[in-house]
N, C-alpha and C. Protein backbone atom coordinates (compact mmCIF):
# COMPACT_ATOMS: atom_id res chain seq x y z
N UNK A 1 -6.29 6.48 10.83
CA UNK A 1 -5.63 6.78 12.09
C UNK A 1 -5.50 5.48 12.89
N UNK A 2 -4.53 4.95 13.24
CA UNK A 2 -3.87 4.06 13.76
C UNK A 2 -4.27 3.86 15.62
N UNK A 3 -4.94 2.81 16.12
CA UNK A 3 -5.32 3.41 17.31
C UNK A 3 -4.68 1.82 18.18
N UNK A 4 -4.87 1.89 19.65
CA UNK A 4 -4.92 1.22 20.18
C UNK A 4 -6.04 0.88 21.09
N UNK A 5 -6.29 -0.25 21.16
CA UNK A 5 -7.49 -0.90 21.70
C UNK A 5 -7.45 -1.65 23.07
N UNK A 6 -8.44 -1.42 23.87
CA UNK A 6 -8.99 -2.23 25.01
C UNK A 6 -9.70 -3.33 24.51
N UNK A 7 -9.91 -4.05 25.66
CA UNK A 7 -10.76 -5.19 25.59
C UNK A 7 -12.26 -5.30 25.23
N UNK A 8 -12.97 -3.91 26.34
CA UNK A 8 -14.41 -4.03 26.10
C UNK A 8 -14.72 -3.13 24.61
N UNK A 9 -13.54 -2.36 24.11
CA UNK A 9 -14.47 -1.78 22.81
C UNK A 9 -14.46 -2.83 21.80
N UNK A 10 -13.45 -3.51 21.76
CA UNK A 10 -13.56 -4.49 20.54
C UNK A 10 -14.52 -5.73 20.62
N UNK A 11 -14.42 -6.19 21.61
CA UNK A 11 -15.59 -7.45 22.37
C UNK A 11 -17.07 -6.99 22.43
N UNK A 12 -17.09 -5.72 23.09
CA UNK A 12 -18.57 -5.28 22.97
C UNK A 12 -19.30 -5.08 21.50
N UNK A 13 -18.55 -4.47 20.85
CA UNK A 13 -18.67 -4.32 19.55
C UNK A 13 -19.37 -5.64 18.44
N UNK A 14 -18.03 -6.04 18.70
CA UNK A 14 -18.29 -7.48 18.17
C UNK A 14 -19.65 -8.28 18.96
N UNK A 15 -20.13 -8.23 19.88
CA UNK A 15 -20.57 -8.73 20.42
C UNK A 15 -22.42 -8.40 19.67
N UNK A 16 -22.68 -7.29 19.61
CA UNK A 16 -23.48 -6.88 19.08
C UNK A 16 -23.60 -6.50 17.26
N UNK A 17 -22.33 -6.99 16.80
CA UNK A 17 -22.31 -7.38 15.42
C UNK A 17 -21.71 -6.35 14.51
N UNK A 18 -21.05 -5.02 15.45
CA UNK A 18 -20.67 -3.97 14.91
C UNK A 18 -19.25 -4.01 15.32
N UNK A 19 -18.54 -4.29 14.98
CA UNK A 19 -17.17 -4.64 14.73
C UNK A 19 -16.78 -3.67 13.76
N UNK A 20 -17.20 -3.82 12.96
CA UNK A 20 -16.79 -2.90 11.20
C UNK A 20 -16.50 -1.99 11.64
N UNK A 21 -17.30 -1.06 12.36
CA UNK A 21 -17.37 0.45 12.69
C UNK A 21 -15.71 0.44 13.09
N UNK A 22 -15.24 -0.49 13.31
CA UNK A 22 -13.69 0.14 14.17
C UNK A 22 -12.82 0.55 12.86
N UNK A 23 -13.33 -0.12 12.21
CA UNK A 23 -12.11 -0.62 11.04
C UNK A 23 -12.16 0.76 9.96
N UNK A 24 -13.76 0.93 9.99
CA UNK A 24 -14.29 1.78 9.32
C UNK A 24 -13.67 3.74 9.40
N UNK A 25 -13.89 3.68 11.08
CA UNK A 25 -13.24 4.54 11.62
C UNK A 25 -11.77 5.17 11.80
N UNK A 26 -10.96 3.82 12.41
CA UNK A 26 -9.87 3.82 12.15
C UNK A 26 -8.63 3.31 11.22
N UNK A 27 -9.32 2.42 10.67
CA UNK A 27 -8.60 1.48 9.36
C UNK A 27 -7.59 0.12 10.18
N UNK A 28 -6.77 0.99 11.06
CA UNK A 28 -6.20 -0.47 11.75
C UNK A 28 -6.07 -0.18 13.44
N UNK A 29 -6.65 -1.31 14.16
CA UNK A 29 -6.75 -1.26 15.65
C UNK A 29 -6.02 -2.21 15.93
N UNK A 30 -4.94 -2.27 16.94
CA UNK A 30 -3.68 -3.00 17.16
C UNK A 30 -4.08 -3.03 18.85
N UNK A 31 -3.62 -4.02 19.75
CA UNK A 31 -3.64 -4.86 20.84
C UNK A 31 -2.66 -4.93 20.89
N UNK A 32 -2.61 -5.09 22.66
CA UNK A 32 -1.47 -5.60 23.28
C UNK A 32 -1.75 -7.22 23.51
N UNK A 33 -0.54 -8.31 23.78
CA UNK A 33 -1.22 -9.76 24.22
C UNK A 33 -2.35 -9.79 25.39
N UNK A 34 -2.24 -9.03 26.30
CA UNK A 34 -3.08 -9.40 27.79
C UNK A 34 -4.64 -9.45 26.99
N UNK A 35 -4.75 -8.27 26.13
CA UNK A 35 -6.17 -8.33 25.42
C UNK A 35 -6.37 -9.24 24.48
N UNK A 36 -5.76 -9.94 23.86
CA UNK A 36 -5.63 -11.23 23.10
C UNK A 36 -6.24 -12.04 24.12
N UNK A 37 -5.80 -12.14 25.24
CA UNK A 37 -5.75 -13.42 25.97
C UNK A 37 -7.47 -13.09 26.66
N UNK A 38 -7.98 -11.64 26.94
CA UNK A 38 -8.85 -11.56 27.43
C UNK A 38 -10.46 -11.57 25.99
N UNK A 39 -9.98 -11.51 25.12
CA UNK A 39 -10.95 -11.68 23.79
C UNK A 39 -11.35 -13.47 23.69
N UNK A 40 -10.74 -14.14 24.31
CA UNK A 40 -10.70 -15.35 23.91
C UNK A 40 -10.94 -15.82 22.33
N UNK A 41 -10.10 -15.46 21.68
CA UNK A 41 -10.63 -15.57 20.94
C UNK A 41 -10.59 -17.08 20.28
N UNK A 42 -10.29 -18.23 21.05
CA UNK A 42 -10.03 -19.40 20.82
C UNK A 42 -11.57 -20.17 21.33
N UNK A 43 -12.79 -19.40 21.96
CA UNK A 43 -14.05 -20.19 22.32
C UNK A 43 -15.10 -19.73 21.31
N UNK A 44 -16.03 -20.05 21.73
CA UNK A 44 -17.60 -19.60 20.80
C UNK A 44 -18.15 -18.81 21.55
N UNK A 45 -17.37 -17.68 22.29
CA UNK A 45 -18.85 -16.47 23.13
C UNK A 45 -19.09 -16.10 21.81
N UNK A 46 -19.72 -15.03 22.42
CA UNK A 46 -20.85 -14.31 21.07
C UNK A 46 -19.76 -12.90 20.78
N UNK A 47 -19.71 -13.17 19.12
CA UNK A 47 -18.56 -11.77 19.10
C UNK A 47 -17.48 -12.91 18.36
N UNK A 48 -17.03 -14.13 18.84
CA UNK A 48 -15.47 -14.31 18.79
C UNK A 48 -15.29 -14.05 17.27
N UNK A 49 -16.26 -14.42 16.25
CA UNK A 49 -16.22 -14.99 14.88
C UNK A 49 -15.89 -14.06 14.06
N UNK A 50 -16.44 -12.98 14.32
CA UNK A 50 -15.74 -11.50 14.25
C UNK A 50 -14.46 -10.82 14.41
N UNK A 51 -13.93 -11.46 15.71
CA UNK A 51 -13.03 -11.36 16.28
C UNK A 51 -11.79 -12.15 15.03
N UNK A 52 -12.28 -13.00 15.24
CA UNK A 52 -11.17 -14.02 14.54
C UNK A 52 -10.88 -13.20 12.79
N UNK A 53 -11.91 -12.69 12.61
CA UNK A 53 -12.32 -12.36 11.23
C UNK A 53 -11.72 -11.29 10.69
N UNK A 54 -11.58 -10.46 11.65
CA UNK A 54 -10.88 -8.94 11.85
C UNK A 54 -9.48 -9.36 11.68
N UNK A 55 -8.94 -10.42 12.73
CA UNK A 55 -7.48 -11.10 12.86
C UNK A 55 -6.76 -11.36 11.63
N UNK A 56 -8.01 -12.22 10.86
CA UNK A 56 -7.42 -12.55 9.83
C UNK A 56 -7.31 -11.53 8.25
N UNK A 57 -8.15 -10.92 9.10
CA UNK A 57 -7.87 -9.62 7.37
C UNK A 57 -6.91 -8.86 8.24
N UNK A 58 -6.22 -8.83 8.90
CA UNK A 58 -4.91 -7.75 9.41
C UNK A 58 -5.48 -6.51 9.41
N UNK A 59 -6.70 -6.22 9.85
CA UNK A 59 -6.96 -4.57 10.23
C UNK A 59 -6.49 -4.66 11.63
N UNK A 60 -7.10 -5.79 12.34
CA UNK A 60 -7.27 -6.13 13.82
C UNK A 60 -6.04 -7.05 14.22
N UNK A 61 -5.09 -6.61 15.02
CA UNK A 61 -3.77 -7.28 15.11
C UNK A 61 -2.78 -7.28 16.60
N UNK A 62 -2.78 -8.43 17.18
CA UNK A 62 -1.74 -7.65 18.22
C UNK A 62 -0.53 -7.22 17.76
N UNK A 63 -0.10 -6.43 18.81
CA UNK A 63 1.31 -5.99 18.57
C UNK A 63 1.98 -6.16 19.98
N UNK A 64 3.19 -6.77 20.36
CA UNK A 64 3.98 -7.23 21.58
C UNK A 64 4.44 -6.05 22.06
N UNK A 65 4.23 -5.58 23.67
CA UNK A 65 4.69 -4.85 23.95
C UNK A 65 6.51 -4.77 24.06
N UNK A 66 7.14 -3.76 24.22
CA UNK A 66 8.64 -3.49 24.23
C UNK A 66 9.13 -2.86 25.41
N UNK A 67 8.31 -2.29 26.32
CA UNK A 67 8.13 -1.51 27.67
C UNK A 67 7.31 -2.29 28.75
N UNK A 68 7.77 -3.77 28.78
CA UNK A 68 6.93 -3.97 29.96
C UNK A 68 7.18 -3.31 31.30
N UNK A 69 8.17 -2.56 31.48
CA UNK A 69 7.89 -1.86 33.21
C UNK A 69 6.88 -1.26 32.90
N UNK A 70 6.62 -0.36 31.81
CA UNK A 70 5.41 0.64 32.10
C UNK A 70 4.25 -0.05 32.81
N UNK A 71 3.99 -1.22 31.64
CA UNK A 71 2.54 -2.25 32.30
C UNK A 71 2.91 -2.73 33.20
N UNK A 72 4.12 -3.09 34.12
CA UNK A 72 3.80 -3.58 35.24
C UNK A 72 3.38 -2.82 36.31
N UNK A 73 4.00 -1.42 36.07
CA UNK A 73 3.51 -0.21 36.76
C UNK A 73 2.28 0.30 37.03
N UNK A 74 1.48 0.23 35.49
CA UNK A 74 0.22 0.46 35.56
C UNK A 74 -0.47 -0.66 36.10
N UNK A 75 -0.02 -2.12 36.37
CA UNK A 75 -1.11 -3.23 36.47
C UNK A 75 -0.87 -2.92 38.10
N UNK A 76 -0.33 -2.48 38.61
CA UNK A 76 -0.26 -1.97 40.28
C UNK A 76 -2.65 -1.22 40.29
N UNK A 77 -2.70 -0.38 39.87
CA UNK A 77 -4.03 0.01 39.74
C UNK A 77 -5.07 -0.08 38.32
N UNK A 78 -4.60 -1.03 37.71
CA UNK A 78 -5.55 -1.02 36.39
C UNK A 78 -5.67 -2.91 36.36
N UNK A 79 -6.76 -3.35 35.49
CA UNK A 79 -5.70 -4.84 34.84
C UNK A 79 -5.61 -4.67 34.07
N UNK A 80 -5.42 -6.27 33.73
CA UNK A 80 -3.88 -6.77 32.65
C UNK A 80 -4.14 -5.44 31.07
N UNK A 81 -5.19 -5.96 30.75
CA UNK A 81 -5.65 -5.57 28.90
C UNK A 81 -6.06 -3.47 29.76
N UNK A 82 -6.26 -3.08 30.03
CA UNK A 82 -5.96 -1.58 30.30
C UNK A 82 -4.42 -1.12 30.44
N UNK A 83 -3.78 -1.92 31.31
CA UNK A 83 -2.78 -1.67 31.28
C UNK A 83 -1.57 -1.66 30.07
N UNK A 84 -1.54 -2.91 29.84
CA UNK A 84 -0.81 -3.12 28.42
C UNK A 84 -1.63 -2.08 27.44
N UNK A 85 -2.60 -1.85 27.43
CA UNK A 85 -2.98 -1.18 26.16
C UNK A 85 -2.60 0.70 26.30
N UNK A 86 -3.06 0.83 27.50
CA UNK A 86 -1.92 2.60 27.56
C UNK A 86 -0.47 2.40 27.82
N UNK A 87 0.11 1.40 27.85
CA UNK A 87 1.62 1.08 27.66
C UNK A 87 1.93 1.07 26.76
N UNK A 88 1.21 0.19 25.62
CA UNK A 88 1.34 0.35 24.21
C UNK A 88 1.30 1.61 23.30
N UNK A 89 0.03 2.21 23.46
CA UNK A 89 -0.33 3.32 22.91
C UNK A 89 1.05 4.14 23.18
N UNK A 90 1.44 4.54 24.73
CA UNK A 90 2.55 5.41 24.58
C UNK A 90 3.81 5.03 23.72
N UNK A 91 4.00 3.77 23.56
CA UNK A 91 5.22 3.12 22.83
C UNK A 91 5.26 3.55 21.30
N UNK A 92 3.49 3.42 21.14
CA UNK A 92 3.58 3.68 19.27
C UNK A 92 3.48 4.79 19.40
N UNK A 93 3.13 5.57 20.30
CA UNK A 93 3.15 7.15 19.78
C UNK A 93 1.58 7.35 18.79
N UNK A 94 0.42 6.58 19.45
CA UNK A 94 -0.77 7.29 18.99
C UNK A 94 -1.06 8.05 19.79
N UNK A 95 -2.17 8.81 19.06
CA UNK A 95 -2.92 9.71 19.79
C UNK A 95 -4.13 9.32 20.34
N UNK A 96 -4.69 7.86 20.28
CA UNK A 96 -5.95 7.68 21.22
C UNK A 96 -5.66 6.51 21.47
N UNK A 97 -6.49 6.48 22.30
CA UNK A 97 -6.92 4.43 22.82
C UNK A 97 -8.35 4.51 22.68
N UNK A 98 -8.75 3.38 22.46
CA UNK A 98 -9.72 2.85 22.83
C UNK A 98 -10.33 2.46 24.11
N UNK A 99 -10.67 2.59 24.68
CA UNK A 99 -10.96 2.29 26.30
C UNK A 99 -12.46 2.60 26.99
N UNK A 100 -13.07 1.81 27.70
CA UNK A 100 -14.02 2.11 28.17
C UNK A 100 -14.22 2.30 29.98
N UNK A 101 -13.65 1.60 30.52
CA UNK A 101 -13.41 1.41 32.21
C UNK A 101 -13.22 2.91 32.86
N UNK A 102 -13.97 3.37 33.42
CA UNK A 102 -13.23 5.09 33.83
C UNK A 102 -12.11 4.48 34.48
N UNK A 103 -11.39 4.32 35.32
CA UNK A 103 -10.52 4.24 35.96
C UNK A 103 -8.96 3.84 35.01
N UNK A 104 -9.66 3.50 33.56
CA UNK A 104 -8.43 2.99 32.39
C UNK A 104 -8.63 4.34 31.92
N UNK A 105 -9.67 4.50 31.77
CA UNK A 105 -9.75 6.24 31.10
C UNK A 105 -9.32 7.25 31.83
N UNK A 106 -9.35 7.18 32.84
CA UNK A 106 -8.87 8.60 33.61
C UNK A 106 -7.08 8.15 33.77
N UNK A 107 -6.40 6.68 33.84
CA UNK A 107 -5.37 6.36 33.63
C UNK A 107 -4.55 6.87 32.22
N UNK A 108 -5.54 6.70 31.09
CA UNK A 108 -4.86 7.27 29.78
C UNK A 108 -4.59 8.57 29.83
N UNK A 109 -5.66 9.23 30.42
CA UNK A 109 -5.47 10.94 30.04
C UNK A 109 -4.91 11.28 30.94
N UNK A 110 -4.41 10.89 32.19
CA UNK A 110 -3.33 11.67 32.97
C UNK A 110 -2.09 11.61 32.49
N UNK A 111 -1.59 10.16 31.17
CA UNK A 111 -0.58 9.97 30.63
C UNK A 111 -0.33 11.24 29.08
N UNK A 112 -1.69 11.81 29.08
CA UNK A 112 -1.72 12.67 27.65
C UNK A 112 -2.41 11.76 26.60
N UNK A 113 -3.20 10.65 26.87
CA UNK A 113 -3.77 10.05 25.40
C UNK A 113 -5.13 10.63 25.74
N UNK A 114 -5.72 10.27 24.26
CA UNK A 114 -7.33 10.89 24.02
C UNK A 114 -7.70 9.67 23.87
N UNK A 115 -9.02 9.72 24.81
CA UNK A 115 -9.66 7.88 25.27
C UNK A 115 -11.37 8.60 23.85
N UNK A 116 -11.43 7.20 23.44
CA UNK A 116 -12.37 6.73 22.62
C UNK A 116 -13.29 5.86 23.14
N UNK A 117 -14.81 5.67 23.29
CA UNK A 117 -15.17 4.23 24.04
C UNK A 117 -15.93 3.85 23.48
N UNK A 118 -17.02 2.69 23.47
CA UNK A 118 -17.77 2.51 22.73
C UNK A 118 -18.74 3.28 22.02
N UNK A 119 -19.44 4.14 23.11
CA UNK A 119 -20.07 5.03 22.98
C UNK A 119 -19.66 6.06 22.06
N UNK A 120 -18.48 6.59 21.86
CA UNK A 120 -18.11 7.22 21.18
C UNK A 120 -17.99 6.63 19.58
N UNK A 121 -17.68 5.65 19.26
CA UNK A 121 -17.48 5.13 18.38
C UNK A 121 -18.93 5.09 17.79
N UNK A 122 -20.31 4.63 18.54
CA UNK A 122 -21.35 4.93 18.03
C UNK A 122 -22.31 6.10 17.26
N UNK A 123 -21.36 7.44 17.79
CA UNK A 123 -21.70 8.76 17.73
C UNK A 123 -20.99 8.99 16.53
N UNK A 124 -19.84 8.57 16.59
CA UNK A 124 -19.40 9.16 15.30
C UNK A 124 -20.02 7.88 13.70
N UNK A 125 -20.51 6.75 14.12
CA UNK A 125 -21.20 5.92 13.23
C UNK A 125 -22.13 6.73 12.80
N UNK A 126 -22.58 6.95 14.01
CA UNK A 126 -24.23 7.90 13.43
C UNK A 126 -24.12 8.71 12.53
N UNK A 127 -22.74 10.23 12.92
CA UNK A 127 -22.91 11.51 12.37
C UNK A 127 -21.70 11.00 10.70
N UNK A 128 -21.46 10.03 10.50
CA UNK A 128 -20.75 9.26 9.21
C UNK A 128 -21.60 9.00 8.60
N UNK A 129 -23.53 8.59 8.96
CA UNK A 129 -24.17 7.20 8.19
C UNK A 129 -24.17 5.71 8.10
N UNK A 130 -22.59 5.44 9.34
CA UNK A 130 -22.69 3.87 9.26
C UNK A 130 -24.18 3.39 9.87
N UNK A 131 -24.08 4.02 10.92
CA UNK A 131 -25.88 3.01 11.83
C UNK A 131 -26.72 4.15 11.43
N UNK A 132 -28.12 4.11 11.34
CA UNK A 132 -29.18 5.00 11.69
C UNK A 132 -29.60 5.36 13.22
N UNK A 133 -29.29 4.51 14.00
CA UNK A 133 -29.58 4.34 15.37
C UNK A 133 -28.65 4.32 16.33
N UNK A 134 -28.32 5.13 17.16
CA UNK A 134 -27.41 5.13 18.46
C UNK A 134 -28.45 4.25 19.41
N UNK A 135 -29.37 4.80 19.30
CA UNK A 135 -30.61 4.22 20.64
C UNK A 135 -30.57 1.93 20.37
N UNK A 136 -31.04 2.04 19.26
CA UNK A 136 -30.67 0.64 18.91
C UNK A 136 -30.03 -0.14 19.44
N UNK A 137 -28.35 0.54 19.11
CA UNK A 137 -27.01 0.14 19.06
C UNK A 137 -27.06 -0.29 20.42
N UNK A 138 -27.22 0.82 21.35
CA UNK A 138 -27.22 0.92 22.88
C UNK A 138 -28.24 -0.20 23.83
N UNK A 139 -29.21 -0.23 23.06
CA UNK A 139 -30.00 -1.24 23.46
C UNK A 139 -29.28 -2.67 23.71
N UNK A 140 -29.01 -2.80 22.27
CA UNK A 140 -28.48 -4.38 22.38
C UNK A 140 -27.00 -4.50 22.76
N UNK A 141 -26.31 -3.02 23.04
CA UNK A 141 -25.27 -3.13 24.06
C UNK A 141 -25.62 -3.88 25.09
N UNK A 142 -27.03 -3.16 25.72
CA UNK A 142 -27.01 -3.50 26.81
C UNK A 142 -27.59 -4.61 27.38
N UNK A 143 -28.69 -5.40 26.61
CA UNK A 143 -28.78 -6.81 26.83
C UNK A 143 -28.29 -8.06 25.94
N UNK A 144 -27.47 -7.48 25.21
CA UNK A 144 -27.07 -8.72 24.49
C UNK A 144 -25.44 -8.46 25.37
N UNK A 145 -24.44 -7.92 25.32
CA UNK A 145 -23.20 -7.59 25.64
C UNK A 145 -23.18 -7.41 27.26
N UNK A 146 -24.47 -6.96 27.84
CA UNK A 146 -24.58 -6.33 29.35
C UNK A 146 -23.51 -5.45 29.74
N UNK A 147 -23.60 -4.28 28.99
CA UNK A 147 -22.80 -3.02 29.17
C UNK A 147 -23.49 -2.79 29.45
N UNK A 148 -23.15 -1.77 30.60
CA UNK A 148 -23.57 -0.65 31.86
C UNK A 148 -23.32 0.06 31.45
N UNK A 149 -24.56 1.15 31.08
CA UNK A 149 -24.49 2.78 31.11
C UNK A 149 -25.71 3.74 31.87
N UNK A 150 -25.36 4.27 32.84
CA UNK A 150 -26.22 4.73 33.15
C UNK A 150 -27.36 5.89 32.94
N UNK A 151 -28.44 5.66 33.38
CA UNK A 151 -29.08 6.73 32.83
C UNK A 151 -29.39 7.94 32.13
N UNK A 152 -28.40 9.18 32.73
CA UNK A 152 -28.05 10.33 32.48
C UNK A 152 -27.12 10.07 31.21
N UNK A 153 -26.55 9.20 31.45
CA UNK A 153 -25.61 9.07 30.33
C UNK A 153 -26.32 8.72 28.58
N UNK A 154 -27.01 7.62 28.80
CA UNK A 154 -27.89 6.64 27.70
C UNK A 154 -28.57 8.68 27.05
N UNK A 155 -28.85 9.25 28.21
CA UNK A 155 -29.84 10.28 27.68
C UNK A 155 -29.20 11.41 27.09
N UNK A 156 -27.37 11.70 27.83
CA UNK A 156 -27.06 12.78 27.23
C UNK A 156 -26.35 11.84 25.49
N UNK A 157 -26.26 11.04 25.37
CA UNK A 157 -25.56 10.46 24.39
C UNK A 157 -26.32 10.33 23.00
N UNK A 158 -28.12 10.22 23.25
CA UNK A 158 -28.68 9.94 22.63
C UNK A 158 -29.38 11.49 21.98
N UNK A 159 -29.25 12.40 22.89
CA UNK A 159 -29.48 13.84 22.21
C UNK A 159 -28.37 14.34 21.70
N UNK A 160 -27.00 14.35 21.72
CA UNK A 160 -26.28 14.08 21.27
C UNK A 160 -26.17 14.04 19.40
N UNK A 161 -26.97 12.69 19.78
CA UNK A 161 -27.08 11.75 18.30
C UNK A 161 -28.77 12.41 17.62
N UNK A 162 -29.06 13.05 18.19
CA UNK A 162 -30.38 13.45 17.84
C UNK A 162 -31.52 13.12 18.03
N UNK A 163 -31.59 11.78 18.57
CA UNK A 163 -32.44 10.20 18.75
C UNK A 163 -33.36 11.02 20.11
């Protein structure tokens, strides 16, 4: 299934060394440029090498948007890499994004897409066999990457996963 991607699922991911899971999941995750430009993927943060790595086996790929009014429309209340990326998504005609930001997420689903986020992507690792651990995963989300999740959340996510 063919998806489109935000900034923080692919970066966070990568960031904590689980990148695969996207590829795994969806086979190919496609970008708009603004998220190109926000991946850097031209420095040494932590994550890029991955980044670059994905690029070059063509699972992980931008694709140029063809509708920029939409994104300029949406960059009125979202930024750049949210915006372009539910601009995109509507252009290819998938059925999800990738997205983590509520305010990009509650932007996708008022348009009709089904938002995916990191978290989610971990849940379905688990109930596949890719990770043994959601709790893990989440951990070093959160001090290696410094993703914010709050409490209630870390707890409904992790019963969830069984953990």
């Amino acid at each position: 299934m063919l998806v489109v991607s935000n900034t923080s699922p692919v970066l966070n991911l990568a960031v904590i060394g689980q990148l695969e899971l996207l590829h795994h999941q969806f086979g190919e995750v496609v970008f708009p440029p603004a998220v190109l430009d926000e991946l850097k993927t031209d420095s040494d943060f932590p994550g890029t090498g991955y980044i670059r790595q994905a690029i070059k086996d063509g699972w992980l790929r931008k694709v140029d948007l063809q509708n920029e009014q939409m994104a300029r429309v949406l960059k009125r209340e979202l930024d750049d890499g949210e915006a372009e990326a539910i601009a995109l998504a509507l252009e290819m005609g998938v059925e999800a994004i990738l997205i983590d930001e509520r305010d990009g997420r509650a932007a996708a689903k008022a348009v009709g897409l089904s938002t995916i986020g990191v978290l989610g992507v971990l849940l379905r690792a688990k109930q596949t066999g890719q990770i043994t651990s959601v709790k893990e995963s989440l951990e070093r989300l959160q001090s290696d990457a410094g993703f914010y999740i709050n409490e209630h959340l870390v707890k409904t996510i992790l019963a969830e996963a069984g953990e």
